[in-house]
N, C-alpha and C. Protein backbone atom coordinates (compact mmCIF):
# COMPACT_ATOMS: atom_id res chain seq x y z
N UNK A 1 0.81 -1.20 0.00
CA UNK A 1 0.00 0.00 0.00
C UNK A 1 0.86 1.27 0.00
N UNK A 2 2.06 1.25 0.55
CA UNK A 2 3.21 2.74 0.65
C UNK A 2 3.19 2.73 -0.63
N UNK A 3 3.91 1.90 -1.31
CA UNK A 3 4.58 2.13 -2.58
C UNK A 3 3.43 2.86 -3.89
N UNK A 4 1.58 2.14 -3.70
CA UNK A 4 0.91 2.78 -4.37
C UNK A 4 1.01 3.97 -3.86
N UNK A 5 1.02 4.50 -2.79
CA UNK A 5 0.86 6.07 -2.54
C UNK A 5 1.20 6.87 -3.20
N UNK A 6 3.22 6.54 -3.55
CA UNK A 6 3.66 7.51 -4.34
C UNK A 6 3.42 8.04 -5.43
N UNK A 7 3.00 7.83 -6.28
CA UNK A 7 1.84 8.46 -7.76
C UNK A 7 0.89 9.34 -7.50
N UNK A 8 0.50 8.93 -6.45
CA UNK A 8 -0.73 9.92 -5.89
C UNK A 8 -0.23 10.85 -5.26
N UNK A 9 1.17 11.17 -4.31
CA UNK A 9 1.54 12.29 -3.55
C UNK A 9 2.40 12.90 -4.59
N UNK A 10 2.87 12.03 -5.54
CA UNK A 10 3.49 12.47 -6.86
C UNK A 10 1.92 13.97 -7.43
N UNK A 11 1.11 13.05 -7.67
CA UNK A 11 -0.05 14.43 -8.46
C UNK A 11 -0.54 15.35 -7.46
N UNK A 12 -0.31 15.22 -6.31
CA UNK A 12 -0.60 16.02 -5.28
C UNK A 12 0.54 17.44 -5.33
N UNK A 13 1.93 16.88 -5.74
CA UNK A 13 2.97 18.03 -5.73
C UNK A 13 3.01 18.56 -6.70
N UNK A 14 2.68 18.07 -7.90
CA UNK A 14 3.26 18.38 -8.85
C UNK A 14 1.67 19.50 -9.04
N UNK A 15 0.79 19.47 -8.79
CA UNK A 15 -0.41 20.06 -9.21
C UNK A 15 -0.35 21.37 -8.10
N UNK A 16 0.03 21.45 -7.05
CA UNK A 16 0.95 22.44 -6.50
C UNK A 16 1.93 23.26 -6.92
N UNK A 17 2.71 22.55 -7.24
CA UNK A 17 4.11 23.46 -7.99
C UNK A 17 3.69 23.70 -9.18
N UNK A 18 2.29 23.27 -10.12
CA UNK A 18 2.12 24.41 -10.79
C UNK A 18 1.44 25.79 -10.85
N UNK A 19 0.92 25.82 -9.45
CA UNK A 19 0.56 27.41 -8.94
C UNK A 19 1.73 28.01 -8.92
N UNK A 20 2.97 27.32 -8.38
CA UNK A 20 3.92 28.50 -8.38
C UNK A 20 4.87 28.71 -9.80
N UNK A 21 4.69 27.87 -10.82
CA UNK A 21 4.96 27.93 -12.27
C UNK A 21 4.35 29.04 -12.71
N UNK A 22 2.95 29.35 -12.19
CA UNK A 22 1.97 30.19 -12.92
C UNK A 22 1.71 29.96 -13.90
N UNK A 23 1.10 28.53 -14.07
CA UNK A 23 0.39 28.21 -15.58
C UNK A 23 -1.33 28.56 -15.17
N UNK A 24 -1.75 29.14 -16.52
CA UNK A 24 -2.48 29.87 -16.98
C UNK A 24 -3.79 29.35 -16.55
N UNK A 25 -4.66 29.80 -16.05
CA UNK A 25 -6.03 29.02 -15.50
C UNK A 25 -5.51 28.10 -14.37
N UNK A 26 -4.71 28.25 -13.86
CA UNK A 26 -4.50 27.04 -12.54
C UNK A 26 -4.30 27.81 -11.54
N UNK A 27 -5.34 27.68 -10.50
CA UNK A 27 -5.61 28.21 -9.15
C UNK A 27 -5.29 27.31 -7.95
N UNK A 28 -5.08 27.95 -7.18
CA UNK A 28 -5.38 27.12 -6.12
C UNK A 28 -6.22 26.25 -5.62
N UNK A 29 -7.25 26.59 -6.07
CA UNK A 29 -8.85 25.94 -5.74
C UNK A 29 -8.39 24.55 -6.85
N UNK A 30 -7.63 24.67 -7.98
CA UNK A 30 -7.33 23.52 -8.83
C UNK A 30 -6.34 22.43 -8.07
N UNK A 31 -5.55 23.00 -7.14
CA UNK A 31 -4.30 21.94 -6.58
C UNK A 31 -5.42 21.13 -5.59
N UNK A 32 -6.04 22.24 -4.77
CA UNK A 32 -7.19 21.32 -3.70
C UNK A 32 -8.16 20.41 -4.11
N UNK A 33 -8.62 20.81 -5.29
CA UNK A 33 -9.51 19.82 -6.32
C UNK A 33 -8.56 18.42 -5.92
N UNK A 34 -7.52 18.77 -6.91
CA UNK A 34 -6.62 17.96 -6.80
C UNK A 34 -6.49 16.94 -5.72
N UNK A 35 -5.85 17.48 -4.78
CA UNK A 35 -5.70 16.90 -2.99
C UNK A 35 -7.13 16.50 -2.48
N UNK A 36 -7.60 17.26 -2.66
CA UNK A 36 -9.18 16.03 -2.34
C UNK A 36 -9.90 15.25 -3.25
N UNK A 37 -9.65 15.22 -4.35
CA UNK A 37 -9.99 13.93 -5.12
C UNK A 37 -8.70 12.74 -4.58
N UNK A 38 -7.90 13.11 -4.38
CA UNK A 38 -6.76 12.05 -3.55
C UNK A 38 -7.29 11.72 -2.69
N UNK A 39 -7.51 12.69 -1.89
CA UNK A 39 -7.92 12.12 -0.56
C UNK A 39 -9.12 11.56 -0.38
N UNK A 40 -10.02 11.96 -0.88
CA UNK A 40 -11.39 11.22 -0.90
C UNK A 40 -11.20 9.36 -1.51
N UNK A 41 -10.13 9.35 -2.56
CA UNK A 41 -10.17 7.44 -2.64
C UNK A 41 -9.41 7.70 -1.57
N UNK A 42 -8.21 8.09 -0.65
CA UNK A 42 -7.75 7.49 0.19
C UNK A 42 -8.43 6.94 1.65
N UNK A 43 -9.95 6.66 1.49
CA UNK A 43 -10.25 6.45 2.38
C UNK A 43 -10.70 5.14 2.54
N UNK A 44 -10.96 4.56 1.63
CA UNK A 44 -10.90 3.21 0.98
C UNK A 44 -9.83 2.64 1.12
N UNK A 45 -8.96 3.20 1.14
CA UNK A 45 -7.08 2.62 1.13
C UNK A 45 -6.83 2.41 2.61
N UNK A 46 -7.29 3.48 3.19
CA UNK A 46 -6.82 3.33 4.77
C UNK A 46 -7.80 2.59 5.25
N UNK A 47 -8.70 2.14 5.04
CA UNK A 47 -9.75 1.26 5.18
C UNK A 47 -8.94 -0.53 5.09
N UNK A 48 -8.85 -0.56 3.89
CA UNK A 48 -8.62 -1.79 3.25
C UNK A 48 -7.30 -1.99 4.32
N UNK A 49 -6.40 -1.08 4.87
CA UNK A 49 -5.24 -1.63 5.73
C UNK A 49 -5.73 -2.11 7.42
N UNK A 50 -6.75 -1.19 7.12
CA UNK A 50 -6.89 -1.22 9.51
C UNK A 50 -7.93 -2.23 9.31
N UNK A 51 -8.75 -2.90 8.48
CA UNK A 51 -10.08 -3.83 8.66
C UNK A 51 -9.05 -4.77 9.03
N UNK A 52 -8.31 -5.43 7.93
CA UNK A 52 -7.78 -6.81 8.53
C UNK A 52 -7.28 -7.25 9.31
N UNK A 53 -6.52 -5.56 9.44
CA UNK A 53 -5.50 -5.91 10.90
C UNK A 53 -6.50 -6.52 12.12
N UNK A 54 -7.72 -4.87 12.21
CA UNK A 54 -8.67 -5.29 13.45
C UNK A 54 -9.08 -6.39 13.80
N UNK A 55 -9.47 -7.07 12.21
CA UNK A 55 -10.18 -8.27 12.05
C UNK A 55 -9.43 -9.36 12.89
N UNK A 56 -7.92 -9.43 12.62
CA UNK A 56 -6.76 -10.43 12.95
C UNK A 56 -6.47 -10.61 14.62
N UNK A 57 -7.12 -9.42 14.99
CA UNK A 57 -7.41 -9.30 16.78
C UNK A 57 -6.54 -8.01 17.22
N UNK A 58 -5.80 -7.17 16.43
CA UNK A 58 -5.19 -6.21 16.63
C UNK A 58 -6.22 -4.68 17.01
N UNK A 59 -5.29 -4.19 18.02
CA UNK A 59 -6.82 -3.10 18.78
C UNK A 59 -7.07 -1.79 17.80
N UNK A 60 -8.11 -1.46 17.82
CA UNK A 60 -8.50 -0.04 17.00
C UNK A 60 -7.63 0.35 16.61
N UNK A 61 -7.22 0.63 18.08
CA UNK A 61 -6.04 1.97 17.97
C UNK A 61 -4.81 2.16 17.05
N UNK A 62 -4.18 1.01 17.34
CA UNK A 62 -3.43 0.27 16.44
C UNK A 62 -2.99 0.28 15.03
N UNK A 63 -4.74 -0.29 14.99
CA UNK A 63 -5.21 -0.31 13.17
C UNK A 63 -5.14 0.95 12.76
N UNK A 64 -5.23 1.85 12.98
CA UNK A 64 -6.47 2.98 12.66
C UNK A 64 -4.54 3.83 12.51
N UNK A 65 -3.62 3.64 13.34
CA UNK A 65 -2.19 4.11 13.32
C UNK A 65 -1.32 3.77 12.04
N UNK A 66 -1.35 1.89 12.24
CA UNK A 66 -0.64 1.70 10.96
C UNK A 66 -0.83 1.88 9.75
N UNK A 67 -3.07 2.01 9.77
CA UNK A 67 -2.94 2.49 8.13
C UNK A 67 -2.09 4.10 8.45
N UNK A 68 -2.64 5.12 8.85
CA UNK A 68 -2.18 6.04 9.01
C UNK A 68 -0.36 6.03 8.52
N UNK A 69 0.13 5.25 8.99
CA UNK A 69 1.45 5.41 8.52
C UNK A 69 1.10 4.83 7.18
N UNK A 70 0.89 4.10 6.79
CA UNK A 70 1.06 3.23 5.41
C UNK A 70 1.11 4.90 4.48
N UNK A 71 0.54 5.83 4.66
CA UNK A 71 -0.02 6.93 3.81
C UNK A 71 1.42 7.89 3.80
N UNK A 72 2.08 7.42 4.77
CA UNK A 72 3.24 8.85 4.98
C UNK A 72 4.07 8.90 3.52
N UNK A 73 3.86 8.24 2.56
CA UNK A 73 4.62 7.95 1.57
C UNK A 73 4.41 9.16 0.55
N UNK A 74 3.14 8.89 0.80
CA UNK A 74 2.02 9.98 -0.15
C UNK A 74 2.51 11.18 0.02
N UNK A 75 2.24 11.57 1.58
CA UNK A 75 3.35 13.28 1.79
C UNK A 75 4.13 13.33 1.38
N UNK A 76 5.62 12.11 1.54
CA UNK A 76 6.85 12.82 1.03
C UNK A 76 7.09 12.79 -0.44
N UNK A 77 5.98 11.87 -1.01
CA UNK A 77 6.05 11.83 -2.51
C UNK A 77 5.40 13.60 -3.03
N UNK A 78 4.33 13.49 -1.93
CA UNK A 78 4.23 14.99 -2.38
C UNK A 78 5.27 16.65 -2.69
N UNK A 79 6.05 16.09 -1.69
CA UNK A 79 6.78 17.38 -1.67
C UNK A 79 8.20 17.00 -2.24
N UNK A 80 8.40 15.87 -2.64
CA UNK A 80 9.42 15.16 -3.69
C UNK A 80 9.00 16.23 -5.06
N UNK A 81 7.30 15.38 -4.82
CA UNK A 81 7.30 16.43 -6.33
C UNK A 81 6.66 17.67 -6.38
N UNK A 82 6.86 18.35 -5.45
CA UNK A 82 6.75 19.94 -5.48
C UNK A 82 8.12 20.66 -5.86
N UNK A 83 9.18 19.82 -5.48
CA UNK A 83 10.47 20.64 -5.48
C UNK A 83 10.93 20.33 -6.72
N UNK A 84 10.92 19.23 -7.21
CA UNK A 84 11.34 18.86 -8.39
C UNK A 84 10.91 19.82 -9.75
N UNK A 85 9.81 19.91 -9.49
CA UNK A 85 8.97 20.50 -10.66
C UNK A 85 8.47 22.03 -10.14
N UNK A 86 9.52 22.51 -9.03
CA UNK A 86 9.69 23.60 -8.98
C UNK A 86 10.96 24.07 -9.44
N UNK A 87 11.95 23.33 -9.27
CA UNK A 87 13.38 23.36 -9.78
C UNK A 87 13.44 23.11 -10.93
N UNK A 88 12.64 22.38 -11.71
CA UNK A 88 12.92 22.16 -13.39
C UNK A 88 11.55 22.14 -14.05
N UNK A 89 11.16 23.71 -13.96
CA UNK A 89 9.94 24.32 -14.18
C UNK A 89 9.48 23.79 -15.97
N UNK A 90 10.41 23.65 -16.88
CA UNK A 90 10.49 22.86 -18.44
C UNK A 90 9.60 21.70 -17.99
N UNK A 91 10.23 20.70 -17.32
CA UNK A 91 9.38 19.78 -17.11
C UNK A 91 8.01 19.58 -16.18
N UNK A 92 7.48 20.67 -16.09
CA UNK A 92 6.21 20.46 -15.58
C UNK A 92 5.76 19.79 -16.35
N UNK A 93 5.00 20.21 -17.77
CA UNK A 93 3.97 19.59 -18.48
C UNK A 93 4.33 17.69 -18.56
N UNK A 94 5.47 17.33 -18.55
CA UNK A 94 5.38 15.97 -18.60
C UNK A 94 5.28 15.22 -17.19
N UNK A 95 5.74 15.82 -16.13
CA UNK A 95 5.61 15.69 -14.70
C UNK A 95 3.94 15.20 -14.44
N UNK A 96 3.06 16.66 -14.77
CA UNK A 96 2.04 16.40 -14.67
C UNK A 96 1.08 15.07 -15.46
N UNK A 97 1.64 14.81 -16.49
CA UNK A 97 0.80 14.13 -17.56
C UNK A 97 1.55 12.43 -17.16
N UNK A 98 2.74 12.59 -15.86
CA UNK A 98 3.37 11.52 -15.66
C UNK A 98 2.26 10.41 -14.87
N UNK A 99 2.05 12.08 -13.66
CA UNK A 99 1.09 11.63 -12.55
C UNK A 99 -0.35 11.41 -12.88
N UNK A 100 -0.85 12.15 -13.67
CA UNK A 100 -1.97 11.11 -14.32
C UNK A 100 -1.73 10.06 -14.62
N UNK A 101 -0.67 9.62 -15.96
CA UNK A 101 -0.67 8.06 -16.04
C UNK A 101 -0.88 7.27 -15.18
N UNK A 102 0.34 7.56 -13.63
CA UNK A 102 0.41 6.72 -13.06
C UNK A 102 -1.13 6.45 -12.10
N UNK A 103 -1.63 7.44 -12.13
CA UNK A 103 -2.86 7.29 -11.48
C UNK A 103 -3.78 6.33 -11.97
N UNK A 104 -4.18 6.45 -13.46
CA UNK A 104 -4.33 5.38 -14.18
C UNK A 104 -4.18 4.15 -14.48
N UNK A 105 -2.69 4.19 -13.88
CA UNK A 105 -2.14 2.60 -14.09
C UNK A 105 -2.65 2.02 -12.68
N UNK A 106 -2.65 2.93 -11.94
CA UNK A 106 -2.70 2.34 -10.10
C UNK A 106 -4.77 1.76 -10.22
N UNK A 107 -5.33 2.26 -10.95
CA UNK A 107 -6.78 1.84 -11.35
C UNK A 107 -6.72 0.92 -11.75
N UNK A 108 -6.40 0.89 -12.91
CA UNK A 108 -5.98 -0.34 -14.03
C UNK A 108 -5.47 -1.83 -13.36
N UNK A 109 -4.23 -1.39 -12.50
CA UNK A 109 -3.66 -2.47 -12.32
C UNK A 109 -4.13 -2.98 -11.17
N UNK A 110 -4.66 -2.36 -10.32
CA UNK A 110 -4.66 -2.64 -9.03
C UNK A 110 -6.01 -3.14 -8.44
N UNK A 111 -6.78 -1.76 -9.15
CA UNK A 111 -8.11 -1.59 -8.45
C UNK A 111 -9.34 -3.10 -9.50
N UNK A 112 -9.41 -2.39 -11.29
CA UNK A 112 -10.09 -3.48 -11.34
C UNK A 112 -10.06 -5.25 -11.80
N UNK A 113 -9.18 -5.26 -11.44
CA UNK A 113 -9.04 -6.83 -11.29
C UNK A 113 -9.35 -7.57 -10.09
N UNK A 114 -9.42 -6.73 -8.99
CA UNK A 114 -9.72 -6.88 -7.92
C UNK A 114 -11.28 -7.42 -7.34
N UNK A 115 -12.11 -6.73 -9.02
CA UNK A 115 -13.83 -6.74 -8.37
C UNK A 115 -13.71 -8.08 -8.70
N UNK A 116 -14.71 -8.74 -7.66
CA UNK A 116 -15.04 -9.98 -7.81
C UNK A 116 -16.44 -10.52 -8.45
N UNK A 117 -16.49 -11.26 -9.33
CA UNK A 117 -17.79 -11.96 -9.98
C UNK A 117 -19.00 -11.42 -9.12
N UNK A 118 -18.96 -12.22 -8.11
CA UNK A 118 -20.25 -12.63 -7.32
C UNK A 118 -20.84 -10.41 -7.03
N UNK A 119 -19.82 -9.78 -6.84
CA UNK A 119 -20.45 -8.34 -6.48
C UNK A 119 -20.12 -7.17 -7.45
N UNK A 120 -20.19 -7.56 -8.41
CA UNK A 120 -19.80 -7.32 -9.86
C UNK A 120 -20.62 -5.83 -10.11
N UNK A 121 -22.28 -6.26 -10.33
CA UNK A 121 -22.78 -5.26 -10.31
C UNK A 121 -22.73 -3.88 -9.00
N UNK A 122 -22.46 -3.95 -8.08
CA UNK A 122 -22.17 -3.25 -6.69
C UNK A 122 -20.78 -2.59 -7.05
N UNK A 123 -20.10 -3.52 -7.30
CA UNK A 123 -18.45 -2.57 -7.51
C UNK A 123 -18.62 -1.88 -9.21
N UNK A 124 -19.42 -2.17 -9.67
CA UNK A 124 -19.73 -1.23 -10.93
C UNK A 124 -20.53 0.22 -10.69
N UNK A 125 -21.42 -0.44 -9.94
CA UNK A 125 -22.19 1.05 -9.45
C UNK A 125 -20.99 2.04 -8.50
N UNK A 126 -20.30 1.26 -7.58
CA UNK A 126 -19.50 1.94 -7.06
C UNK A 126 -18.52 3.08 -8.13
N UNK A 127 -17.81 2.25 -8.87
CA UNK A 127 -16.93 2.85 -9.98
C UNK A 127 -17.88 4.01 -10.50
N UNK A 128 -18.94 3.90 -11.10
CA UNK A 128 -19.66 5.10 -11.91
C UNK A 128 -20.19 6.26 -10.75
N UNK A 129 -19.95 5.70 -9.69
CA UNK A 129 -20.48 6.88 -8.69
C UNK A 129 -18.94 7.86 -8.19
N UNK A 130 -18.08 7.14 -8.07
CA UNK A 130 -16.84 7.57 -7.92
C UNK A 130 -16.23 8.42 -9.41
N UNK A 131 -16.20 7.45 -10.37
CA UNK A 131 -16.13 8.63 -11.67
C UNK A 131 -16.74 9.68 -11.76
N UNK A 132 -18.47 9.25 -11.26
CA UNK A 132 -19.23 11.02 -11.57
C UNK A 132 -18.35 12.10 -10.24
N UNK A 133 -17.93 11.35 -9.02
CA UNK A 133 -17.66 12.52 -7.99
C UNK A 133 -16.16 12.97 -8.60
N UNK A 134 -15.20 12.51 -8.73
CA UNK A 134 -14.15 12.79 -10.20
C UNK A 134 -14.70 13.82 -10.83
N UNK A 135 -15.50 13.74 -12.10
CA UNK A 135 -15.99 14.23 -12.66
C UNK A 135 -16.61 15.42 -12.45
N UNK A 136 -17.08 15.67 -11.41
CA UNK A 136 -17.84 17.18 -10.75
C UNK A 136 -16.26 17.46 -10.25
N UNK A 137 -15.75 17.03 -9.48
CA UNK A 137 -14.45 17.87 -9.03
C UNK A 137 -13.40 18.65 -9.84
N UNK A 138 -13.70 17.73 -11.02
CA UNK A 138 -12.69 18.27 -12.42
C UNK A 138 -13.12 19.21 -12.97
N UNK A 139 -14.84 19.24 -13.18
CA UNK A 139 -15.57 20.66 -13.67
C UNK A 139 -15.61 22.03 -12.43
N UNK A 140 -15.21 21.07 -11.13
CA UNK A 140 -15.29 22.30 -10.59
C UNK A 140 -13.62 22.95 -11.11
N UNK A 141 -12.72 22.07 -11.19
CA UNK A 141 -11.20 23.14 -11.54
C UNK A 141 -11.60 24.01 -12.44
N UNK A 142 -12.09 24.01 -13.52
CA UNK A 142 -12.69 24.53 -14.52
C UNK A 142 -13.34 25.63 -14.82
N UNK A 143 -14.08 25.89 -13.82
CA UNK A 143 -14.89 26.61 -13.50
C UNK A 143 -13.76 28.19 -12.78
């Protein structure tokens, strides 16, 4: 679960450091878009780490800590790529179009192979409800 983080604290910095690039139509209200469409799947993520633990007989508290760490990856990936792509301002545009991919690939590879037969239709409805909240967050950058 660390290692997926980094892609995601990767588009978290890099969508930051382009407020301070000053590319054209990108606000602040666009980096937070940003950081809370992250953060909103990350709750599913920190989920999927503290259930099993709890489940396994390990206490709340515990659980609820180690996902918490599992995520620290995400921060320093974030500010990995704030500096980077503040220092080699040329490569923003591929920086950014990196961290999409990888966001993509972390869907792709990770997430749907994962749905299972039997709840097929449920994790479909899930996906199209999560794309539309995506989807409003992206029209809100836009806006």
């Amino acid at each position: 679960m660390p290692l997926h983080n980094i892609p995601e604290g990767l588009a978290v910095g890099v969508s930051f450091s382009a407020i301070t690039a000053g590319i054209a139509n990108y606000s602040v209200t666009s980096a937070f878009m940003v950081a809370l469409g992250i953060g909103i799947q990350n709750i599913p993520d920190g989920t999927s780490v503290s259930l099993p633990l709890y489940r396994d007989g390990m206490s709340r508290t515990k659980s609820f800590l180690i996902a918490q760490s599992s995520g620290i990856m995400e921060f320093l990936a974030a500010i990995v790529g704030y500096f980077i792509t503040t220092a080699v301002r040329t490569m923003l545009p591929f920086l950014l179009t990196f961290a999409a991919g990888a966001m993509i690939t972390v869907v792709i590879s990770e997430l749907i192979p994962d749905i299972a037969p039997e709840n097929r239709t449920i994790s479909n409805i899930g996906f199209i409800i999560g794309f539309a909240a995506m989807m409003i967050l992206d029209l809100a950058i836009t806006i």
